[in-house]
C-alpha atoms as a PDB file:
ATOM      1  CA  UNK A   1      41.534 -36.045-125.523  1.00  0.00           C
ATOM      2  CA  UNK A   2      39.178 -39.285-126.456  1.00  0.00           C
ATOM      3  CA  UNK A   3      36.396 -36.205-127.379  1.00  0.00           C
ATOM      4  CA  UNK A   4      39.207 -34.780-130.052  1.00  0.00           C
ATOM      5  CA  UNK A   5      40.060 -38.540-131.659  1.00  0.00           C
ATOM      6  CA  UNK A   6      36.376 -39.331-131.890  1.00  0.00           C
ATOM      7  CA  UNK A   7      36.499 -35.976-133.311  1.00  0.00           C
ATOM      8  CA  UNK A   8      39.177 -36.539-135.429  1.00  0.00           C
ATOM      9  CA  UNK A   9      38.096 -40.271-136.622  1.00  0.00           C
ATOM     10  CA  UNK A  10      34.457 -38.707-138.180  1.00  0.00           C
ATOM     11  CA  UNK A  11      35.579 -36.122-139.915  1.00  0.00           C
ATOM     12  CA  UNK A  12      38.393 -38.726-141.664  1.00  0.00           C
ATOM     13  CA  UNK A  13      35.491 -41.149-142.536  1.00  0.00           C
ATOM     14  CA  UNK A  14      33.707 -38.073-144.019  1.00  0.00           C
ATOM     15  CA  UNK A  15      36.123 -37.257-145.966  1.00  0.00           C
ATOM     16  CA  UNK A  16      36.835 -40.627-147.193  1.00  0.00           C
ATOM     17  CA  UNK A  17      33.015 -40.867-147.945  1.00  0.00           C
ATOM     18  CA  UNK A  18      32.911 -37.227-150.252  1.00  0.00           C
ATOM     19  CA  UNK A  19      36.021 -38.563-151.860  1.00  0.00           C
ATOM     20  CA  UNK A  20      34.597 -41.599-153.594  1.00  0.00           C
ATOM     21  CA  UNK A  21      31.626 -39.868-154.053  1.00  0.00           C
ATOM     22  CA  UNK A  22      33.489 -37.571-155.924  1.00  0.00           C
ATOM     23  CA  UNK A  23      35.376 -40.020-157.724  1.00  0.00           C
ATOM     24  CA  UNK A  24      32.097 -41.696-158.423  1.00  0.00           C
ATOM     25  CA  UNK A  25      30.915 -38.256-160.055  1.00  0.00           C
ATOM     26  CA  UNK A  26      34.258 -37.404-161.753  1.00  0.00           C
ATOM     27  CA  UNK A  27      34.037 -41.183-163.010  1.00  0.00           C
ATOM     28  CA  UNK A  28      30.238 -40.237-164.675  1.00  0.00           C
ATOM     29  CA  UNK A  29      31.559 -36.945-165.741  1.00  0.00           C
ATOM     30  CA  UNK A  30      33.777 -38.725-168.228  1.00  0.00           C
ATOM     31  CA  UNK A  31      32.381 -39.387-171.744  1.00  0.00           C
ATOM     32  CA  UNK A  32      31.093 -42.993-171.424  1.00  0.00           C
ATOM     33  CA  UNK A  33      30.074 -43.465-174.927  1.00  0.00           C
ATOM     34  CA  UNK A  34      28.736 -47.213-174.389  1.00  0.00           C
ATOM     35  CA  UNK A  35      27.161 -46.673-170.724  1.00  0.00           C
ATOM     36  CA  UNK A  36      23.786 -46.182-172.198  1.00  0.00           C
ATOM     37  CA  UNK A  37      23.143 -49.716-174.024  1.00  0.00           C
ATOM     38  CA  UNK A  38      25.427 -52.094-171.516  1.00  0.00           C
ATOM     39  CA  UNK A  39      23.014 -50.718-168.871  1.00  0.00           C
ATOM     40  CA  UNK A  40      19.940 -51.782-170.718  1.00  0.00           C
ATOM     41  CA  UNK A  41      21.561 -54.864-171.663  1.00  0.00           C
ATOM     42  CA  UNK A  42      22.249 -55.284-167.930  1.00  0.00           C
ATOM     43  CA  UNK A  43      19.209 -54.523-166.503  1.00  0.00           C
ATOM     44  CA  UNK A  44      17.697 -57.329-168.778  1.00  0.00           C
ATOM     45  CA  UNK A  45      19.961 -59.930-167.710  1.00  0.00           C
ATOM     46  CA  UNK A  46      19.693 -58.706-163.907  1.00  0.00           C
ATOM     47  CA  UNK A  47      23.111 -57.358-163.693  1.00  0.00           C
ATOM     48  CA  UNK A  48      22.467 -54.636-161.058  1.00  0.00           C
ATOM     49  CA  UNK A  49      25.870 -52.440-161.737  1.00  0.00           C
ATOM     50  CA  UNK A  50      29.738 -52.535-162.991  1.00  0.00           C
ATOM     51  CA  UNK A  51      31.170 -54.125-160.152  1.00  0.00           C
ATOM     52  CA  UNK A  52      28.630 -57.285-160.686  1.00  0.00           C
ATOM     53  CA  UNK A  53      29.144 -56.882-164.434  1.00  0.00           C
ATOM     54  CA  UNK A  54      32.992 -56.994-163.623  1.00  0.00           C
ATOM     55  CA  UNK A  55      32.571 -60.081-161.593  1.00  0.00           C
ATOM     56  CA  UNK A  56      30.728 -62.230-163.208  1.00  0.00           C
ATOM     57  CA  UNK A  57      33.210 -61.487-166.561  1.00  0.00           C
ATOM     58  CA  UNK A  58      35.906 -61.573-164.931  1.00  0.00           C
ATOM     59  CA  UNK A  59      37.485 -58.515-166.401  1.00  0.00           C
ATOM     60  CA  UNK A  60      39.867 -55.777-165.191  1.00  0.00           C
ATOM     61  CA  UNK A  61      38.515 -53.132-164.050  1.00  0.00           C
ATOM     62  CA  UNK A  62      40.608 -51.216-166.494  1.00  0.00           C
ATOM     63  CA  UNK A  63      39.376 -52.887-169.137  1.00  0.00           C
ATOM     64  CA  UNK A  64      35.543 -52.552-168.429  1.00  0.00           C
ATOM     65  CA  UNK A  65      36.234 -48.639-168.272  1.00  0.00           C
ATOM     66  CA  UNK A  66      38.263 -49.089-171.741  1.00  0.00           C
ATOM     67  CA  UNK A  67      34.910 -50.638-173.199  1.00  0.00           C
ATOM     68  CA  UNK A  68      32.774 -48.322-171.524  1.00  0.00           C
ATOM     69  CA  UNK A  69      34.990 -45.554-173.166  1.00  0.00           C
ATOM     70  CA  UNK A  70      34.951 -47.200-176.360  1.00  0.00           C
ATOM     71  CA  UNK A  71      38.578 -47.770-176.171  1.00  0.00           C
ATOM     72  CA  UNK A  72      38.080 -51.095-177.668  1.00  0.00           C
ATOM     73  CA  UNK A  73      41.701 -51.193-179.466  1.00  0.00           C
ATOM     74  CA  UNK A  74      42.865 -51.491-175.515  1.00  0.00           C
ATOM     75  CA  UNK A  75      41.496 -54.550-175.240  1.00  0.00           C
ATOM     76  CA  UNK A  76      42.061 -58.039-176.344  1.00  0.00           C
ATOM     77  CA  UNK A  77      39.946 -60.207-178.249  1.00  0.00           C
ATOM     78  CA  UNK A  78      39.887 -62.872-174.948  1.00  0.00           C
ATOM     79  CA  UNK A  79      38.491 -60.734-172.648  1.00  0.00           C
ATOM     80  CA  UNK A  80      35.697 -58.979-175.705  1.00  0.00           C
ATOM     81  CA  UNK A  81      34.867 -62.816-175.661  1.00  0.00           C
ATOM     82  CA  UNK A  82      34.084 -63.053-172.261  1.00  0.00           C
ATOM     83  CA  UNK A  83      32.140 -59.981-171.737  1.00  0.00           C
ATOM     84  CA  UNK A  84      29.882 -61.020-174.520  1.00  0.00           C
ATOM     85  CA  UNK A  85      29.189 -64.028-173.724  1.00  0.00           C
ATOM     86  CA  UNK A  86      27.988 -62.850-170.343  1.00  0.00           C
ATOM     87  CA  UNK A  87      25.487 -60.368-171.975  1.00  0.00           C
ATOM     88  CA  UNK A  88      24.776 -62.860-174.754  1.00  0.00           C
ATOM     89  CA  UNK A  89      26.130 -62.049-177.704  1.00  0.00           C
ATOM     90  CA  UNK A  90      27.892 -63.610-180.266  1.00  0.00           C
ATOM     91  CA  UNK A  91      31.933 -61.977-180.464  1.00  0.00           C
ATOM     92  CA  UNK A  92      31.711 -60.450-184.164  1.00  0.00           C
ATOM     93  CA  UNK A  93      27.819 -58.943-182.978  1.00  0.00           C
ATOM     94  CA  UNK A  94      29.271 -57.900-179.523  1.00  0.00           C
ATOM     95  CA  UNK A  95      31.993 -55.948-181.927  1.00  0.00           C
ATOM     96  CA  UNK A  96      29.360 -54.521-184.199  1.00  0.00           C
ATOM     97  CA  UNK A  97      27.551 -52.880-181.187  1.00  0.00           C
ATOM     98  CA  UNK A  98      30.630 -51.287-180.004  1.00  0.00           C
ATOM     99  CA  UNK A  99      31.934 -50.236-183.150  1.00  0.00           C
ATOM    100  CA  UNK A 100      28.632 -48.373-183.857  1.00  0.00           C
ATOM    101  CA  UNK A 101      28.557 -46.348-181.107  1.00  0.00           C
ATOM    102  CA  UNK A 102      32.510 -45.730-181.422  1.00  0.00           C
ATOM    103  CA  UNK A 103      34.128 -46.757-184.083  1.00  0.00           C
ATOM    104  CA  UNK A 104      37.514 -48.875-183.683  1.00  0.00           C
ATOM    105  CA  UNK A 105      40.422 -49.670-185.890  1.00  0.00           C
ATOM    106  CA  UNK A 106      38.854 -53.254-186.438  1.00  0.00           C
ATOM    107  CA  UNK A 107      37.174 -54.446-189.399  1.00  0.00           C
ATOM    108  CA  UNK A 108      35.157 -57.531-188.625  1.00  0.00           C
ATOM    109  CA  UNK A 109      36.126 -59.460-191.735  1.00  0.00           C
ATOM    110  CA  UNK A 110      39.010 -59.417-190.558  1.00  0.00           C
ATOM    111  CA  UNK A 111      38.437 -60.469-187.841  1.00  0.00           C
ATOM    112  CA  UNK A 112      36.692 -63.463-189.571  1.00  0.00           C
ATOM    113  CA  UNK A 113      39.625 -64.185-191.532  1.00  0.00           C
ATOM    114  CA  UNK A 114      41.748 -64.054-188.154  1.00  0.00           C
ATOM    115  CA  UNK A 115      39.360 -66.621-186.535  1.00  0.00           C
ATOM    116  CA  UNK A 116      39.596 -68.578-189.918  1.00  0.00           C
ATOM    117  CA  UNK A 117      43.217 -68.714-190.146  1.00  0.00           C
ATOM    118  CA  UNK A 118      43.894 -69.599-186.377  1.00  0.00           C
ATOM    119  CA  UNK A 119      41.501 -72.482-186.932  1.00  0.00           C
ATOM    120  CA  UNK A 120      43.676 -73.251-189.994  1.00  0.00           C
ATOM    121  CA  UNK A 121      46.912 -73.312-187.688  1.00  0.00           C
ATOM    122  CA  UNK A 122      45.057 -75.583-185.133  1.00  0.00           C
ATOM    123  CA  UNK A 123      44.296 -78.287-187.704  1.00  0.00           C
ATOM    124  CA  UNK A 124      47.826 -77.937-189.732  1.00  0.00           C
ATOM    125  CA  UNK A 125      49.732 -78.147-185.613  1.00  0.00           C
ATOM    126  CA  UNK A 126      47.377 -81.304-184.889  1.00  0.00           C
ATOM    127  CA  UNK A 127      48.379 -82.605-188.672  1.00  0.00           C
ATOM    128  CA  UNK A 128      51.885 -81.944-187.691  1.00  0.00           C
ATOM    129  CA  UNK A 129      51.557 -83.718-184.376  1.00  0.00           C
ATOM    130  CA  UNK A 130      50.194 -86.908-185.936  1.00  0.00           C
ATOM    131  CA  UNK A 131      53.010 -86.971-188.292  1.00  0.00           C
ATOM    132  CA  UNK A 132      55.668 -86.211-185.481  1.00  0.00           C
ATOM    133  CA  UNK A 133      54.170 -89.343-183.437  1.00  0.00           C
ATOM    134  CA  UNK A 134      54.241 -91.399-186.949  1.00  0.00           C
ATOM    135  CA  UNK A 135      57.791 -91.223-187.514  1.00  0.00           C
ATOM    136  CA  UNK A 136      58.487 -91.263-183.571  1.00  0.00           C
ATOM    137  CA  UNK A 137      56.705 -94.467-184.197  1.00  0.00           C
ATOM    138  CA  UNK A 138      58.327 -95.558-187.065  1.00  0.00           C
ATOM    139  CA  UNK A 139      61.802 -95.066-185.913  1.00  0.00           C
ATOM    140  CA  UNK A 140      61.101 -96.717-182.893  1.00  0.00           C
ATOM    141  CA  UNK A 141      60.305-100.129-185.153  1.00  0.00           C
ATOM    142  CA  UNK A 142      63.426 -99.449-186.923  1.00  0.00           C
ATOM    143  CA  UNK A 143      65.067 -99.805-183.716  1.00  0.00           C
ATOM    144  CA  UNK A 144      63.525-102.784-182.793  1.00  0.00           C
ATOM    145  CA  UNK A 145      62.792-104.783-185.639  1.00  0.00           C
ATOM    146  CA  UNK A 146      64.723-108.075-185.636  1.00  0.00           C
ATOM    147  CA  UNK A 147      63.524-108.560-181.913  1.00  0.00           C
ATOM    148  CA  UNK A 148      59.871-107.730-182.734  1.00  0.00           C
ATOM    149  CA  UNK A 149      60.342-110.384-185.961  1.00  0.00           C
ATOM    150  CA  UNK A 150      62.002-113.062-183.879  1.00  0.00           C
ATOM    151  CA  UNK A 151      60.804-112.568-180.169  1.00  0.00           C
ATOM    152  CA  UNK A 152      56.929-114.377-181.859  1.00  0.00           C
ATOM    153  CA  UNK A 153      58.998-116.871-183.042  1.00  0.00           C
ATOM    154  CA  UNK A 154      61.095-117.480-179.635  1.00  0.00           C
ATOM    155  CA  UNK A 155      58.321-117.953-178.002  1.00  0.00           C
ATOM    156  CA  UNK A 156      56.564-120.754-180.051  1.00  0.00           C
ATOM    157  CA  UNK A 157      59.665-122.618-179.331  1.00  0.00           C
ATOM    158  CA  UNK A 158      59.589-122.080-175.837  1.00  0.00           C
ATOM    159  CA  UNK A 159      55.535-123.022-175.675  1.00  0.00           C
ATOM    160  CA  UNK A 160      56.472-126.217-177.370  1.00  0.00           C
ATOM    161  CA  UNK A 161      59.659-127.709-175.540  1.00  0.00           C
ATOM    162  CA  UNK A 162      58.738-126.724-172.187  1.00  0.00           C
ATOM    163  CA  UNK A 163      61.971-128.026-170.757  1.00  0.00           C
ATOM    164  CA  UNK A 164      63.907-124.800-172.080  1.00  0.00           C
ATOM    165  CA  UNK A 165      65.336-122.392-169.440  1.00  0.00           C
ATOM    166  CA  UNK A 166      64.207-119.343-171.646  1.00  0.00           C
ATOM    167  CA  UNK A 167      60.571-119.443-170.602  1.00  0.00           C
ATOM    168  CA  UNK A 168      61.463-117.204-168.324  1.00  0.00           C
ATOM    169  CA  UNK A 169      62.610-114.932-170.991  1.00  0.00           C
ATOM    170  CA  UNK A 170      58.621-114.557-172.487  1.00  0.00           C
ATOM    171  CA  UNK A 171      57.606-112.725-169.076  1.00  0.00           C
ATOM    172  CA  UNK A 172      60.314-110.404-169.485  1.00  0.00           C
ATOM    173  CA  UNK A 173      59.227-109.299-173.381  1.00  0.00           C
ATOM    174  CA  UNK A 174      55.558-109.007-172.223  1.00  0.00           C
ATOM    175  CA  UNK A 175      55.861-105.459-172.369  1.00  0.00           C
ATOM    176  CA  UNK A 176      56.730-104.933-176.391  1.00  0.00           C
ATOM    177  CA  UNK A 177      53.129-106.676-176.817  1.00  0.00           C
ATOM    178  CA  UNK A 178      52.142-103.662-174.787  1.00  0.00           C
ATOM    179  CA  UNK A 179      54.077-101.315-176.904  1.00  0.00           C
ATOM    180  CA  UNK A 180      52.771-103.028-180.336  1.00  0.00           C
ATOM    181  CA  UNK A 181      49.471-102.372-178.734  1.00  0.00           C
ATOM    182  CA  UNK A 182      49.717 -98.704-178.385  1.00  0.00           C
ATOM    183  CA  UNK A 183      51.159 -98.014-181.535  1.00  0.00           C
ATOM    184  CA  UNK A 184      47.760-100.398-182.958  1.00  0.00           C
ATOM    185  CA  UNK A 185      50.219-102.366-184.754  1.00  0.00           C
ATOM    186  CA  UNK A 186      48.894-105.907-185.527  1.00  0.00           C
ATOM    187  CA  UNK A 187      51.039-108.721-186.615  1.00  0.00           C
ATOM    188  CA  UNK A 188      50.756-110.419-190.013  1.00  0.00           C
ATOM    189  CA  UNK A 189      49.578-113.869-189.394  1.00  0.00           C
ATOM    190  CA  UNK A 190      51.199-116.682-186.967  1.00  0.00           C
ATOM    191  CA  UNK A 191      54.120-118.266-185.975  1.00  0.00           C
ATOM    192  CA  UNK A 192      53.898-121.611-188.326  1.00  0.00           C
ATOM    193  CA  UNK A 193      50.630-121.250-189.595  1.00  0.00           C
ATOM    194  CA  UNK A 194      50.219-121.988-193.299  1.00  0.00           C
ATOM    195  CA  UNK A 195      49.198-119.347-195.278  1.00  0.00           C
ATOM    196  CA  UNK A 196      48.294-118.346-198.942  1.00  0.00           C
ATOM    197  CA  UNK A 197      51.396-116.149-200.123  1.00  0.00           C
ATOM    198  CA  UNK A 198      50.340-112.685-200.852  1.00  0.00           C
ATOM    199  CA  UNK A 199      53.804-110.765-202.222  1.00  0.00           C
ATOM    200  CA  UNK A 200      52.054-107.555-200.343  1.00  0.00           C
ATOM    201  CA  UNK A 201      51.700-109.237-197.034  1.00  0.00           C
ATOM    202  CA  UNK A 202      54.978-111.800-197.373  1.00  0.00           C
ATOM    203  CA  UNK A 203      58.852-112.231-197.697  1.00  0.00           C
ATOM    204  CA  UNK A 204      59.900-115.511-199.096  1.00  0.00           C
ATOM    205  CA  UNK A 205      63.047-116.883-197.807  1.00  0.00           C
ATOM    206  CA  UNK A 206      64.957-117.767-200.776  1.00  0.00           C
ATOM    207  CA  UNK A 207      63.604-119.269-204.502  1.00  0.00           C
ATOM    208  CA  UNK A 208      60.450-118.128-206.062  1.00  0.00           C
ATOM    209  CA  UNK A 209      56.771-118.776-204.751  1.00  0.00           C
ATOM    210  CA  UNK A 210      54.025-117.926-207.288  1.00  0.00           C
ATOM    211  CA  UNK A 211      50.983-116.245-205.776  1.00  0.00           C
ATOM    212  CA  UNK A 212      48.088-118.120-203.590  1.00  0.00           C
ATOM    213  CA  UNK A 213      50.755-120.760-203.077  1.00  0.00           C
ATOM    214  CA  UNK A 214      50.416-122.458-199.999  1.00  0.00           C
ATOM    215  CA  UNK A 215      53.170-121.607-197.560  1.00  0.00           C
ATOM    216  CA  UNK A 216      54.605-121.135-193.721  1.00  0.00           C
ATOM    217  CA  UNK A 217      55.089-118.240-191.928  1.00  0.00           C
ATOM    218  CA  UNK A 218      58.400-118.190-190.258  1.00  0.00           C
ATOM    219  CA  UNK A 219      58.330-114.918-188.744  1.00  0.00           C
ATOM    220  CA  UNK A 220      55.470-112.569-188.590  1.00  0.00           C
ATOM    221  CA  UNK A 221      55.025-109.081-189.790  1.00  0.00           C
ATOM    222  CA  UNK A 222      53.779-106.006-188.886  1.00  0.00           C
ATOM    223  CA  UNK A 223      51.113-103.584-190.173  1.00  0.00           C
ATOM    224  CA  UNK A 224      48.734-100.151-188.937  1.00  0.00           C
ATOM    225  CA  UNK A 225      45.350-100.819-190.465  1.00  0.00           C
ATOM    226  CA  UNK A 226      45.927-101.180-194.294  1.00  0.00           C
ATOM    227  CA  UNK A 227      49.552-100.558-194.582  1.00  0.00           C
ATOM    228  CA  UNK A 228      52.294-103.189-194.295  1.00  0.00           C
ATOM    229  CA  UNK A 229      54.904-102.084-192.386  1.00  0.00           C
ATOM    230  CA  UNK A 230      57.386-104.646-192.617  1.00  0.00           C
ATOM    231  CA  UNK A 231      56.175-107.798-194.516  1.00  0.00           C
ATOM    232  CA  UNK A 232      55.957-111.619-193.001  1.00  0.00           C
ATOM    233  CA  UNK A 233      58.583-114.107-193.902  1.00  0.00           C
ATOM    234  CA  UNK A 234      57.830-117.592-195.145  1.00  0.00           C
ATOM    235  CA  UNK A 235      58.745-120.479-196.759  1.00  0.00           C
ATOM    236  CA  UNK A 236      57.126-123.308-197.879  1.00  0.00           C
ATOM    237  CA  UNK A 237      58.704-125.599-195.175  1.00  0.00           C
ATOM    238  CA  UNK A 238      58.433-125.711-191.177  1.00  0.00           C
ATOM    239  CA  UNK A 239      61.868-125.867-189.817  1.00  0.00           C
ATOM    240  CA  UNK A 240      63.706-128.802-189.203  1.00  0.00           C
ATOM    241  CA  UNK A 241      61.905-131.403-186.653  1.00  0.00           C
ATOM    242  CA  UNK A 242      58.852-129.091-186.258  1.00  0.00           C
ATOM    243  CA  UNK A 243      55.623-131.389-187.376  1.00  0.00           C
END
């Protein structure tokens, strides 16, 4: 009985064995049209068959047999990409080489243009982000306007008549320095501090105020880089009982 399984056990290895090597054979018997140049390419680069090839790509083993085959419209530009930058090529001279030996349905200025145009759809969906954030932005300081205009000038009065109960209130609008800060919006001058008047930069209160004329700013504005976003408003007095 144990002489019939040990019997029985070599002659299923053997067949196992003549079954992949005929599958190996069957596999060669197939018309390989690109065999000839990935193994010299290989060899060069020390690649010592199609499993390390596969490997070290990181392709399917389908789709290594569809590029050995010259099935190249099987294939998707990703993984083309990856296989020639393993054997050092560039994508478009990988194509060439594979096209010459079998010719595909894929005309390499096209595939220029494609590479050209998905480029162009990168930049225009960054563009489109920038805006997006912009008016996120934007709508945001419509939102909070008057308290971004009068919180500066809260807390002047608070930093001057110490005796006020809203001091505590400065701690708690900390954070919409923060958010001025991430949106790199700046402020247009200072609380109180006197101040050419510039009609681009400044809001007078009420009256007329010719230009360079000396004046206060009451509440500050706000502006990204060069443009105003919502101009400062002065006057040519302090408030009442502020020296």
């Amino acid at each position: 009985m144990t002489e019939n399984m040990w019997l029985l056990g070599f002659l299923t290895i053997g067949i196992i064995v003549l079954s992949l090597l005929h599958a190996e054979k069957g596999e060669d018997s197939v018309s390989f049209v690109n065999d000839d140049w990935l193994r010299m390419r290989m060899s060069a680069l020390n690649i010592a068959n199609w499993q390390q090839l596969r490997k070290q790509s990181g392709l399917e083993a389908a789709s290594l047999r569809h590029i050995r085959r010259g099935e190249i419209q099987k294939i998707n530009l990703p993984e083309i990409d990856k296989l020639a930058h393993l054997l050092n090529y560039q994508p478009e001279e990988f194509l060439k080489k594979l096209s010459a030996i079998a010719p595909i349905n894929l005309n390499i200025e096209d595939l220029t243009i494609l590479r050209k145009e998905c480029e162009r759809l990168k930049n225009q969906l960054e563009q489109q982000r920038e805006l997006l954030t912009q008016e996120i932005q934007e709508s945001f300081f419509g939102e909070l306007q008057t308290l971004l205009t009068n919180y500066p000038s809260l807390r002047k009065m608070v930093e001057n008549k110490s005796d006020l109960s809203a001091r505590n209130i400065i701690a708690l609008l900390t954070p919409l320095d923060n958010l001025l800060r991430s949106w790199h919006y700046e402020p247009i001058g200072r609380v109180w501090e006197q101040v050419e008047y510039d009609p681009e930069l400044h809001q007078i209160d009420s009256g007329e105020i010719e230009l360079g004329e000396k004046v206060y700013i009451r509440f500050v504005g706000y502006r990204e880089s060069d443009r105003v976003i919502c101009p400062a408003r002065v006057s040519r007095n302090l408030p009442a009982g502020i020296n």
